[in-house]
Protein backbone atom coordinates (compact mmCIF):
# COMPACT_ATOMS: atom_id res chain seq x y z
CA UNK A 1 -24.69 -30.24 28.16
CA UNK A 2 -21.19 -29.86 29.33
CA UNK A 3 -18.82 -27.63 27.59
CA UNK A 4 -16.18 -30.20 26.56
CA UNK A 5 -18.50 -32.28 24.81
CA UNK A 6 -19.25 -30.08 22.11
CA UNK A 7 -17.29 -30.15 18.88
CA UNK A 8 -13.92 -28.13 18.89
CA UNK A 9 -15.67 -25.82 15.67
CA UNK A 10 -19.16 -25.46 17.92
CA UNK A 11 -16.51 -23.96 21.00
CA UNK A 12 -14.94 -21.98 18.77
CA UNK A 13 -17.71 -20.65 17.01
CA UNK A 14 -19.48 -19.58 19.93
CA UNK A 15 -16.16 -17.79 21.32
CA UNK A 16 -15.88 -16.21 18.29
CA UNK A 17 -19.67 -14.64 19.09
CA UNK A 18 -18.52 -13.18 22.28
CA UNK A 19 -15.82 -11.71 20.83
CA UNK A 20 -17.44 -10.11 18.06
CA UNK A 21 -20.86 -8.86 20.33
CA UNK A 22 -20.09 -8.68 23.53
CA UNK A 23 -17.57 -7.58 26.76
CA UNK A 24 -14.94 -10.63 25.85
CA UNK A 25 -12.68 -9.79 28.36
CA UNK A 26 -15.64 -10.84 31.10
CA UNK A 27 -15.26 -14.44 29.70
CA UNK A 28 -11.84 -14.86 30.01
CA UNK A 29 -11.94 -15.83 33.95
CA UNK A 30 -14.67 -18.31 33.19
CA UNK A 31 -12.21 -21.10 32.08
CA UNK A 32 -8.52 -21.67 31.27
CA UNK A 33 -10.48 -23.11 27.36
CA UNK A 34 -11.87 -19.88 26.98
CA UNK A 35 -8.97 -18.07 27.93
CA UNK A 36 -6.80 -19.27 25.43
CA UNK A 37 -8.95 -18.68 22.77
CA UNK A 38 -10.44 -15.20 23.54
CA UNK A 39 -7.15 -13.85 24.15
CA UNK A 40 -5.89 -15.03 20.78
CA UNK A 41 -9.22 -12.60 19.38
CA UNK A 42 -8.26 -10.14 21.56
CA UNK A 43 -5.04 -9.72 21.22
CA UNK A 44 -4.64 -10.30 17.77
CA UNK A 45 -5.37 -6.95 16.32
CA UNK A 46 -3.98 -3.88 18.56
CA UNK A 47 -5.01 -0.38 17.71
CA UNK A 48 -3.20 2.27 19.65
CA UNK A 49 -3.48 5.99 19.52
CA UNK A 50 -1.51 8.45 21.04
CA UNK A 51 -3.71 8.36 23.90
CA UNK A 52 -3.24 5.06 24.80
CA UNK A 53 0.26 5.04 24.20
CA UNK A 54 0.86 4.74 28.04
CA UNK A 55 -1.79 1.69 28.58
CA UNK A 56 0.33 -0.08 25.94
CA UNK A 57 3.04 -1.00 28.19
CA UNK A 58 0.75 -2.60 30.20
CA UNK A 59 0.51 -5.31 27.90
CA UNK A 60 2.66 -8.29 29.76
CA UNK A 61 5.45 -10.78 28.01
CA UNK A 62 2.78 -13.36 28.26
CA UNK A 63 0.61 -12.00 25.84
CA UNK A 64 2.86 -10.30 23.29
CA UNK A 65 3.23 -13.53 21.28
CA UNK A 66 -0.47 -13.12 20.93
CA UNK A 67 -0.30 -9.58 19.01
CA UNK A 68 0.00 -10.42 15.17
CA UNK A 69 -0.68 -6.86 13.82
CA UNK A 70 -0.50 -3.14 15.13
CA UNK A 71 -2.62 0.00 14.12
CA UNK A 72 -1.02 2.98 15.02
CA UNK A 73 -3.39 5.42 14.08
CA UNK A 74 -1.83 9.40 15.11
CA UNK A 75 -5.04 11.68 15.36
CA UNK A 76 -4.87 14.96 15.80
CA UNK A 77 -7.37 16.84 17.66
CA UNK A 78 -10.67 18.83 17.00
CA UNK A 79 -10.95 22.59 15.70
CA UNK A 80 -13.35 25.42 14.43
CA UNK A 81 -13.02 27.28 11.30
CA UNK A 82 -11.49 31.01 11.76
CA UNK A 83 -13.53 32.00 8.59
CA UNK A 84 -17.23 30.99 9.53
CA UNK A 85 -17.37 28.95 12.51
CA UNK A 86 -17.60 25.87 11.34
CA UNK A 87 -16.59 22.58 13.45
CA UNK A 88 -14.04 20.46 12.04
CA UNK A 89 -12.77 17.11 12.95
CA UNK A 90 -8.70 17.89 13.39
CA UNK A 91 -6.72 21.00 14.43
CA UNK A 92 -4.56 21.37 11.70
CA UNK A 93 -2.42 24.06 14.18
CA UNK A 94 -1.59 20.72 16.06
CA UNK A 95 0.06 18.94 13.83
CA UNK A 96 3.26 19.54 14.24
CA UNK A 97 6.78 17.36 13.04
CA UNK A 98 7.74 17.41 16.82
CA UNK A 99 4.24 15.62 17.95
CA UNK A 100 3.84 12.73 15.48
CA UNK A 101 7.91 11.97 15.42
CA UNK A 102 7.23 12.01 19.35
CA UNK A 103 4.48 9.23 18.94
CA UNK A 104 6.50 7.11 16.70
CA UNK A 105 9.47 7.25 19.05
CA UNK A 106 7.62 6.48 22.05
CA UNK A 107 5.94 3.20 20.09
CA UNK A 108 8.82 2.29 18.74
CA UNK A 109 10.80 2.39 22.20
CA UNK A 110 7.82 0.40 24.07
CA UNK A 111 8.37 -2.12 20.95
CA UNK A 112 12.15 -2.21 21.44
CA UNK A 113 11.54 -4.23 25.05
CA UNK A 114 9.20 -7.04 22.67
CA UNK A 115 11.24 -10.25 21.80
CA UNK A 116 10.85 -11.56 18.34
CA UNK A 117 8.14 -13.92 17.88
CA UNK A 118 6.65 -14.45 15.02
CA UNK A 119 5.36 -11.96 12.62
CA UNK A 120 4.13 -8.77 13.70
CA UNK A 121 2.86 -6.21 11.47
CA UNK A 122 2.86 -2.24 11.91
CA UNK A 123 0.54 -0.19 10.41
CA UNK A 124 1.14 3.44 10.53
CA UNK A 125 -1.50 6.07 9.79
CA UNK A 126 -1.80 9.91 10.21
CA UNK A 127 -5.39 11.09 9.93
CA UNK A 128 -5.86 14.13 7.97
CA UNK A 129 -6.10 17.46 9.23
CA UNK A 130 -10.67 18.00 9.11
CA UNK A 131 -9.59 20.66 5.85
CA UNK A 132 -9.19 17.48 4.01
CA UNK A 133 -12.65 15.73 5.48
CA UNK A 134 -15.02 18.07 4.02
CA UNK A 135 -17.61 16.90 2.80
CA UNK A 136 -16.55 14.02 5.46
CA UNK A 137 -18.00 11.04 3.39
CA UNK A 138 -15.16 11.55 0.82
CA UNK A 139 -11.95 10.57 2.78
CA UNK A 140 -11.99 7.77 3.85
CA UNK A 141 -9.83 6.59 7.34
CA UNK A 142 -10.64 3.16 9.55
CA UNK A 143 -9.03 -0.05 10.64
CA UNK A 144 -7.53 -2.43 8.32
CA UNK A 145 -10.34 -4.09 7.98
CA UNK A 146 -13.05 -3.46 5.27
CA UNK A 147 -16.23 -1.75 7.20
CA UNK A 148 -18.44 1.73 7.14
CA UNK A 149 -16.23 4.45 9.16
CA UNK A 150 -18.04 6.70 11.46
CA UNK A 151 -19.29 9.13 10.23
CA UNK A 152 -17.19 12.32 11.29
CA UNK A 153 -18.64 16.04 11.87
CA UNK A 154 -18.81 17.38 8.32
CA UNK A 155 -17.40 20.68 7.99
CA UNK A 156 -19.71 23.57 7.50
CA UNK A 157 -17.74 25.33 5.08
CA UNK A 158 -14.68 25.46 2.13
CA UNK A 159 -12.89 27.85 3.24
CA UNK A 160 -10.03 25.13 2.80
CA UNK A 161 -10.52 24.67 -1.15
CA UNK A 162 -9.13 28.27 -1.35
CA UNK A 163 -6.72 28.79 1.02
CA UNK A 164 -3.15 27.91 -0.03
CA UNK A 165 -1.49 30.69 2.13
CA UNK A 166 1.33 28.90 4.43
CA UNK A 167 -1.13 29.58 7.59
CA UNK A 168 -3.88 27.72 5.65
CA UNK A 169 -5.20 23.79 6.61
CA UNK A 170 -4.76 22.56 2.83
CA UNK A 171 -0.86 24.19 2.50
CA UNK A 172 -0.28 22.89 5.94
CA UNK A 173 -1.39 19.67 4.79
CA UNK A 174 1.24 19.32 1.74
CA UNK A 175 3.96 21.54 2.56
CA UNK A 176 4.09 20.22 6.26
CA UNK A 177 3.07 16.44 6.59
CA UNK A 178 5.55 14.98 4.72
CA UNK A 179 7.90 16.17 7.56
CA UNK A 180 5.61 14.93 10.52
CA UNK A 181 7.16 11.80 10.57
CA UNK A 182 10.85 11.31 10.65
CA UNK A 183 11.45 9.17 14.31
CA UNK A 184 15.06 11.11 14.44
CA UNK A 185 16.29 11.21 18.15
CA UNK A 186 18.29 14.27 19.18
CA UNK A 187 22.03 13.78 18.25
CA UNK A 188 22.69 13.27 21.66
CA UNK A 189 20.18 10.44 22.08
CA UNK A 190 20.27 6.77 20.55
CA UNK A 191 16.96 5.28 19.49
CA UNK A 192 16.55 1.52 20.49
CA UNK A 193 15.68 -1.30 17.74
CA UNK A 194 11.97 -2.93 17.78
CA UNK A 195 13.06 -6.11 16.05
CA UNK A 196 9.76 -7.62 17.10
CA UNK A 197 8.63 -6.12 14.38
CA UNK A 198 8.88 -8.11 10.48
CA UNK A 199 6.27 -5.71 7.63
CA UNK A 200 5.51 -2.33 8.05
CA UNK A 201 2.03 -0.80 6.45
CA UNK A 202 2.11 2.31 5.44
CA UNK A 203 -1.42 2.99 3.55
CA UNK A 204 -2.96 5.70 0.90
CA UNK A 205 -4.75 7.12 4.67
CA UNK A 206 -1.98 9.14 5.26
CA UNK A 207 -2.85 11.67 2.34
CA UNK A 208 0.69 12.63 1.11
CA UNK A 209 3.96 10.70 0.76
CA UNK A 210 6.56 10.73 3.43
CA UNK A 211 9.75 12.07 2.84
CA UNK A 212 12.40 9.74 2.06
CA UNK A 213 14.46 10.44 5.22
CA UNK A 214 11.33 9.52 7.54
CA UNK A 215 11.71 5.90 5.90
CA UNK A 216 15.05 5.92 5.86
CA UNK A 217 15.15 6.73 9.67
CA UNK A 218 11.71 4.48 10.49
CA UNK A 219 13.21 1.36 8.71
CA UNK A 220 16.85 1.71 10.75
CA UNK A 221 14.16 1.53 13.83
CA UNK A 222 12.87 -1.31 12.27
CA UNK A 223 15.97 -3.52 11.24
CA UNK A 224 14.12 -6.93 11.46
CA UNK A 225 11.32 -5.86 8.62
CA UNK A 226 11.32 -7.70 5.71
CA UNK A 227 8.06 -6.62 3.71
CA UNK A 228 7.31 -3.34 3.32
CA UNK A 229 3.36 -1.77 1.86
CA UNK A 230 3.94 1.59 0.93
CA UNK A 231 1.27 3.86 -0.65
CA UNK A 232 1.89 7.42 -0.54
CA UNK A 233 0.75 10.14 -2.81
CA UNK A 234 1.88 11.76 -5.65
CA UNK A 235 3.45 14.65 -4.64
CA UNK A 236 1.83 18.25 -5.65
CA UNK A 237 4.91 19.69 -6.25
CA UNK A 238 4.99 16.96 -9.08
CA UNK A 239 1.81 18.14 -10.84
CA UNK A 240 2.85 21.47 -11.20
CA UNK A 241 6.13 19.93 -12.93
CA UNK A 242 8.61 21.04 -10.43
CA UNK A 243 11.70 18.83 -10.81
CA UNK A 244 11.52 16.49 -7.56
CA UNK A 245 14.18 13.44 -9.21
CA UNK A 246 16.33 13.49 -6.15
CA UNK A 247 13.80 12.73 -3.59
CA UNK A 248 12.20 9.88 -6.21
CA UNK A 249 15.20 8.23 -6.60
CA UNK A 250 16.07 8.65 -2.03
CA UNK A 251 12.30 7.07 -2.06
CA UNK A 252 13.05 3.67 -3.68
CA UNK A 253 16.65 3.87 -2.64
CA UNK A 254 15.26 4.37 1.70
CA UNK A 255 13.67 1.22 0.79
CA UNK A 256 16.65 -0.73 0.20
CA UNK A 257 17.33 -3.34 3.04
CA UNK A 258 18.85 -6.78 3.41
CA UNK A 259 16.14 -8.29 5.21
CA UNK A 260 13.04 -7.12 2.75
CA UNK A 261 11.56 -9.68 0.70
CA UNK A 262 8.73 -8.70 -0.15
CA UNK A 263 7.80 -4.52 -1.46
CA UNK A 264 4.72 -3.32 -2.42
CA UNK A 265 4.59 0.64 -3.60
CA UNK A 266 1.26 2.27 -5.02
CA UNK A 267 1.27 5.72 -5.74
CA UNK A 268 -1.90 7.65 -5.46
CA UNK A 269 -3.18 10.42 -7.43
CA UNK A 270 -5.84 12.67 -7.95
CA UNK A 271 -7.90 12.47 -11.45
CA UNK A 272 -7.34 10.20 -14.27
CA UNK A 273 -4.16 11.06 -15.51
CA UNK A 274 -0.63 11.59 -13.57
CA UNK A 275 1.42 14.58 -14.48
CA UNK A 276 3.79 13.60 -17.48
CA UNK A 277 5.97 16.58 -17.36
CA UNK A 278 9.61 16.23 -18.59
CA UNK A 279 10.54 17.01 -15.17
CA UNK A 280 8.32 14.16 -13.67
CA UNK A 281 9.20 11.78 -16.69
CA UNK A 282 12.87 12.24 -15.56
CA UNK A 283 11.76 11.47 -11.57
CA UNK A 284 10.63 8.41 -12.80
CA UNK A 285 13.89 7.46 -14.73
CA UNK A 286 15.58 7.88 -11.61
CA UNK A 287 13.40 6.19 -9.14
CA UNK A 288 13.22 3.27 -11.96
CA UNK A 289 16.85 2.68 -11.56
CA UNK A 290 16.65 3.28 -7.77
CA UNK A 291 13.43 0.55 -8.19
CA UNK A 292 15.69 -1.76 -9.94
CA UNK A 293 19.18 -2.02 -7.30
CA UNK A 294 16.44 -2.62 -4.78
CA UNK A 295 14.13 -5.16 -6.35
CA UNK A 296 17.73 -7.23 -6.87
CA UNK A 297 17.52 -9.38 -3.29
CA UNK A 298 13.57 -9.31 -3.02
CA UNK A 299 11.44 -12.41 -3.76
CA UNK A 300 8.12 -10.20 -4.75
CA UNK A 301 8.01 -6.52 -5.93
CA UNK A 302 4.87 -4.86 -7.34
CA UNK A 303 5.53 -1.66 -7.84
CA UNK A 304 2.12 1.10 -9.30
CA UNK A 305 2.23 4.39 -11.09
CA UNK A 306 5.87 5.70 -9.14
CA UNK A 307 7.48 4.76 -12.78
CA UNK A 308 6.34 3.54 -15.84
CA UNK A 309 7.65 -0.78 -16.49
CA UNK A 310 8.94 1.08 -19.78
CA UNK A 311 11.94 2.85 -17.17
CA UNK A 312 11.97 0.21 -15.27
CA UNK A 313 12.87 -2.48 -17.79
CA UNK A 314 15.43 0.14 -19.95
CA UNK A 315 17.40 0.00 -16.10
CA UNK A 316 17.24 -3.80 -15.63
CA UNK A 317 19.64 -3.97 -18.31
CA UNK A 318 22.27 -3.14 -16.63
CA UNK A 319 22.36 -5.82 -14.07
CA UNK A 320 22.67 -9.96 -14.93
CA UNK A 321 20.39 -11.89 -12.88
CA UNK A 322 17.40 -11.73 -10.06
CA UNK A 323 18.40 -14.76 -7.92
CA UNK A 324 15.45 -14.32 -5.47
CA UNK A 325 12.72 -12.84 -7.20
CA UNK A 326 9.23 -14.66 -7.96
CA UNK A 327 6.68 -12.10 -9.00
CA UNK A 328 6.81 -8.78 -10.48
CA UNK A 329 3.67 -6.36 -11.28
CA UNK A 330 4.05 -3.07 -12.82
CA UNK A 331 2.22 -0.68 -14.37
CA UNK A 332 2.85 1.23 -17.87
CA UNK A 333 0.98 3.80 -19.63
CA UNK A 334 2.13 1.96 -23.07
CA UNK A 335 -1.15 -0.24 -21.94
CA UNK A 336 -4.27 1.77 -23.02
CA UNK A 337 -6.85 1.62 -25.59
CA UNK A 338 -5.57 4.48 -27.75
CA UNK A 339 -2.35 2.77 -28.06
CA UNK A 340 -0.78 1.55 -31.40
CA UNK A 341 -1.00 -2.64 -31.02
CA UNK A 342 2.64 -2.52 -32.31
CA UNK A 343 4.11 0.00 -29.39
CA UNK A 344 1.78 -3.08 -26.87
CA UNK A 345 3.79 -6.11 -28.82
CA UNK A 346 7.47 -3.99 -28.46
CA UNK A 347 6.99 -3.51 -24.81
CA UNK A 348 5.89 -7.32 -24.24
CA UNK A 349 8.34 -8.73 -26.70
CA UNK A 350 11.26 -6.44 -25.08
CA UNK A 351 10.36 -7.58 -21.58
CA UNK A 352 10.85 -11.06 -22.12
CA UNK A 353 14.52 -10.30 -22.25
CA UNK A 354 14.49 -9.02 -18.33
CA UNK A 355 12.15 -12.80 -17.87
CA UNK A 356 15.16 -14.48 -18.43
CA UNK A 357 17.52 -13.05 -16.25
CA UNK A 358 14.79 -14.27 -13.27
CA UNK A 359 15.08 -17.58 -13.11
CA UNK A 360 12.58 -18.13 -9.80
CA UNK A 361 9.66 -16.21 -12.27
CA UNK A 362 6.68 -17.65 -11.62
CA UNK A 363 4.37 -14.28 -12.26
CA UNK A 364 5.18 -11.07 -14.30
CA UNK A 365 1.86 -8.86 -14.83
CA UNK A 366 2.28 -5.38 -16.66
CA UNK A 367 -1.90 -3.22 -15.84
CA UNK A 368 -2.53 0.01 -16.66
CA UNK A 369 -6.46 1.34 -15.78
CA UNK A 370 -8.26 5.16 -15.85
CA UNK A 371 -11.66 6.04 -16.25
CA UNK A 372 -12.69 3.99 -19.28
CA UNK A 373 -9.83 1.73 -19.83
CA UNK A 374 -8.68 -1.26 -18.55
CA UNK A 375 -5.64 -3.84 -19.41
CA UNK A 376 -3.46 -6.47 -17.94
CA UNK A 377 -0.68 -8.63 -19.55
CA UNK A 378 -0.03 -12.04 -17.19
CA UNK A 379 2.70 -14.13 -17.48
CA UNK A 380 2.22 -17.55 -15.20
CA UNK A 381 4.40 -20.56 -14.75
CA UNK A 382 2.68 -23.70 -12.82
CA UNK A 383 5.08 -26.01 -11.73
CA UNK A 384 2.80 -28.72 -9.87
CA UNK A 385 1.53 -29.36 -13.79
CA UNK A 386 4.92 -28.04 -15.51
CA UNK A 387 2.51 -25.67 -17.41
CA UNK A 388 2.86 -21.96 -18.25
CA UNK A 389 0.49 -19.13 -19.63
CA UNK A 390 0.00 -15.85 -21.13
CA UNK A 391 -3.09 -14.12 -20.78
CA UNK A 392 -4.13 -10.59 -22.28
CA UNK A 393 -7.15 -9.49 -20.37
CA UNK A 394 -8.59 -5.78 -20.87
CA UNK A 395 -11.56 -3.53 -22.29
CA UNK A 396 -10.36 -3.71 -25.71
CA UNK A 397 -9.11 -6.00 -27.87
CA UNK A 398 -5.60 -6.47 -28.87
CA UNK A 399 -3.62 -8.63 -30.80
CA UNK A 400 -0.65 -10.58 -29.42
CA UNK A 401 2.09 -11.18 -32.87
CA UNK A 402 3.82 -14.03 -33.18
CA UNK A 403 7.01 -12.48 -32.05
CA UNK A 404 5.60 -11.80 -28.86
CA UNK A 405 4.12 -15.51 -28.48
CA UNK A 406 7.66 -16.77 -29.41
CA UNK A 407 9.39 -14.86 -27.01
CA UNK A 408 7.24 -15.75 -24.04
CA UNK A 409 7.39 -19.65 -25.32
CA UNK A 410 11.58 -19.02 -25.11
CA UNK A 411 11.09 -17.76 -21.49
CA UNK A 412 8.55 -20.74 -20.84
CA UNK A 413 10.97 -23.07 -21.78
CA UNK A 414 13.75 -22.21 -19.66
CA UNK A 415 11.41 -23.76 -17.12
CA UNK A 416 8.93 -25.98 -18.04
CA UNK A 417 9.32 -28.54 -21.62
CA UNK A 418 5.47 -28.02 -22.93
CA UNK A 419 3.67 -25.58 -25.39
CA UNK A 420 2.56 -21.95 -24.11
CA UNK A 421 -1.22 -21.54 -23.28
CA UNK A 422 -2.18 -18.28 -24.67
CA UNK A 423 -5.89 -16.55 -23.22
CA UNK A 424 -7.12 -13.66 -24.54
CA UNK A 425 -10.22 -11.98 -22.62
CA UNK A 426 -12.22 -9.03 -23.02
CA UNK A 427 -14.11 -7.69 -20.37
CA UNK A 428 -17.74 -7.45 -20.76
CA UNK A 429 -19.31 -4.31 -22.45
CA UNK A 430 -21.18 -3.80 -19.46
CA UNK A 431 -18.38 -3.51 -17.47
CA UNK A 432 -17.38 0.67 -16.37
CA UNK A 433 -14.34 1.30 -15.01
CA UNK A 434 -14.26 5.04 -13.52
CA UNK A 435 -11.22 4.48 -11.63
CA UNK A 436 -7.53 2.56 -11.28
CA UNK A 437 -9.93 1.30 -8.59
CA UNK A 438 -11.81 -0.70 -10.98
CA UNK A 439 -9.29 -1.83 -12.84
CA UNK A 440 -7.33 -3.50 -10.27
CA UNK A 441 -11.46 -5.39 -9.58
CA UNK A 442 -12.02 -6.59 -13.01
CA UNK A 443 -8.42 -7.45 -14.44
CA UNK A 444 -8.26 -10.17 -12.05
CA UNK A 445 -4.39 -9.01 -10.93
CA UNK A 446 -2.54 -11.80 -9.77
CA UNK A 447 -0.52 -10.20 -7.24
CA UNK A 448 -1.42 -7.56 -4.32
CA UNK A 449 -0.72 -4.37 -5.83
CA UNK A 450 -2.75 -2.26 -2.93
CA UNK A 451 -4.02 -3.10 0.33
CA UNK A 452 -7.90 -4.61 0.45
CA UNK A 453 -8.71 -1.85 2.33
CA UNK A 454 -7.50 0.61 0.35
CA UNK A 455 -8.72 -0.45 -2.82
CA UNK A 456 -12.26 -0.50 -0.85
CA UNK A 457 -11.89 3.24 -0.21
CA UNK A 458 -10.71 4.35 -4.00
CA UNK A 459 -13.96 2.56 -5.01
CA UNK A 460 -16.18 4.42 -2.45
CA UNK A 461 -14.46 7.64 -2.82
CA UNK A 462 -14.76 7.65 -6.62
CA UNK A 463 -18.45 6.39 -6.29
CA UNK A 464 -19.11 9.53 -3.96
CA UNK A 465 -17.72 11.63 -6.72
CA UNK A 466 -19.33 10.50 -9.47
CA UNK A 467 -22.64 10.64 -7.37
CA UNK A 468 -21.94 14.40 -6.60
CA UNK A 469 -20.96 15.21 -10.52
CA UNK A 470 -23.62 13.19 -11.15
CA UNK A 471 -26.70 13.22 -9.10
């Protein structure tokens, strides 16, 4: 049977099998068919390490249309405990601000040469130093794709856990990484533009938040990006309520841009409960306002945990309208299961005056989600059916008053001439959330709020801990 005369989806699935099992670039030469399509596969998805840095230039102008999504993944190199021997993964020693600014620079000036075409996505990732892999099944690092990681040498010891002394691998790690990253040529020097590139990935794999001037300085490299994934982590400075409000409010305000469109932020943390310290409750004032100026020119913002929607919505009243925006998901504390139904209603009836002033709305969603709890207020507008809908969806019930029903039918009828659907759904008793992870599974969120693949690691890492507390 000759090749043309199978069906296009028979071809393509049987390319597709080659690509996923075998030595593609063998078949390539076989046919100017198959050489479309397996260079499409192959070229799709880039990953690119430090190490292969130098074979990246190698890719020609004919194939950089091809290239829809980068993983620069920065890796630093193996080491052995001083304390006991024991082999670790990373040499914490190595990584220093100078290397991984290095790395960026020299990606970002191989990019510069790359003519727009397209979308192109960067994802940037800095695997931790081996202190942080131990036992190695915790952490979780890989490709943005959801799959098992290899399993990396497990440390043979904890020295790490108690070791906070500026020389030791867990201080290193958050006193030090933040600054790893801030592509800043010498003064002399001017760093070229890679417009090529349009979103920029910046996932909860890189264990600690970068510093507002590395994003300030990465997105002037990048002036053609217009979304932006962000998921850093709650800074320990923060839980041990020192006042960090400036470099909050630089965070939101580096992320500021004429081009973005689209901003997702998700802060990480460690436990249940984020550090509500007068000192962090005042950070989060100030990033809310910083939050607000820069969700004024996007089109979708979700925005978890860096400040409560409470802040958030207290700022919006200074400004008059959101010309652009379309869907907004935040999180506030207010939502839990301990909470007074009339604090719920105030918050949901004292949004609806912010709804207004966004005239595009078609999604607002306020979650909130521990270990134990779960809730989600949506907000929809269909327009193919000129239909809208609230829906309260969580672990416990909760009653929506009338005020709040006639405020949301007020905002529903700025766009759409019909009656409010109103849902209410609570999740099933045999449902156990242990995590935000779970929460964002069962609430059925209607926007992204964290990457697939990092919502797949929160849910393995907490199921490895609750195996190990529990066994």
């Amino acid at each position: 049977m000759f090749w043309d005369s199978l069906p296009i989806e028979i071809q393509t699935h049987i390319l597709e099998a080659l690509v996923l099992h075998g030595d593609s670039a063998r078949y390539v030469s076989i046919c100017r068919a198959w050489q479309t399509i397996i260079e499409q596969r192959i070229f799709a998805r880039l990953k690119i390490t430090r190490s292969r840095l130098a074979g990246f230039s190698d890719i020609g102008y004919r194939h950089r249309h091809l290239v829809k999504y980068i993983w620069f993944s920065i890796e630093p190199s193996e080491y052995h405990c001083p304390h006991c021997g024991g082999v670790g993964v990373y040499n914490w020693q190595q990584v220093s601000s100078k290397t991984i600014r290095k790395a960026i620079q020299d990606l970002v000036i191989q990019l510069s040469i790359w003519e727009p075409s397209g979308s192109l996505l960067l994802d940037i990732s800095v695997k931790a130093p081996s202190a942080l892999m131990h036992p190695s099944s915790i952490i979780q690092y890989g490709p943005p794709v959801i799959s098992e990681p290899k399993k990396d040498k497990i440390i043979q010891c904890s020295h790490w856990l108690h070791d906070t002394s500026v020389q030791g691998p867990a201080a290193y790690l958050f006193n030090k990484t933040t600054n790893v990253s801030e592509p800043e040529p010498e003064p002399s020097q001017e760093m070229p533009k890679a417009r090529a590139v349009t979103s920029l990935l910046l996932r909860r794999q890189t264990r600690h938040p970068w510093k507002s001037e590395a994003l300030e300085g990465l997105l002037d490299l990048l002036p053609e990006v217009h979304e932006i994934h962000y998921e850093p982590w709650r800074d320990w400075r923060r839980m041990e309520e020192r006042p960090t409000n400036t470099t909050t409010m630089r965070l939101c305000k580096s992320l500021r841009s004429d081009h973005l469109r689209r901003m997702v932020i998700f802060e990480n943390f460690h436990g249940n409960n984020p550090a509500m310290s007068l000192a962090v409750q005042a950070a989060e004032i100030d990033t809310a306002y910083a939050l607000v100026e820069a969700s004024l020119g996007l089109e979708h913002l979700a925005a978890s945990f860096i400040s409560d929607a409470s802040h958030f919505f207290d700022a919006c009243q200074k400004w008059k309208i959101w010309p652009r925006l379309e869907s907004l998901a935040l999180t506030s504390n207010v939502l839990k299961s301990q909470q007074q139904s009339v604090y719920i209603n105030d918050l949901l009836e004292t949004i609806t005056l912010v709804a207004m002033k966004m005239p595009r709305l078609k999604s607002m969603e306020l979650w909130n989600g521990r270990a134990g709890f779960a809730g989600v207020f949506q907000y929809q507008i269909f327009e193919s059916d000129r239909t809208a809908k609230i829906t309260w969806r969580s672990t416990w019930d909760l009653p929506l008053e009338p005020r709040v029903l006639k405020a949301w039918q007020a905002v529903a009828s700025e766009r759409v001439d019909c009656k409010l659907q109103v849902v209410t759904e609570i999740l099933d008793a045999n449902v156990v959330i242990t995590s935000y992870g779970d929460a964002i599974r069962y609430l059925m969120l209607l926007n992204t709020v964290v990457h697939p693949v990092s919502l797949w690691q929160i849910q393995k890492e907490t199921a490895y801990q609750s195996k190990s507390r529990y066994p």
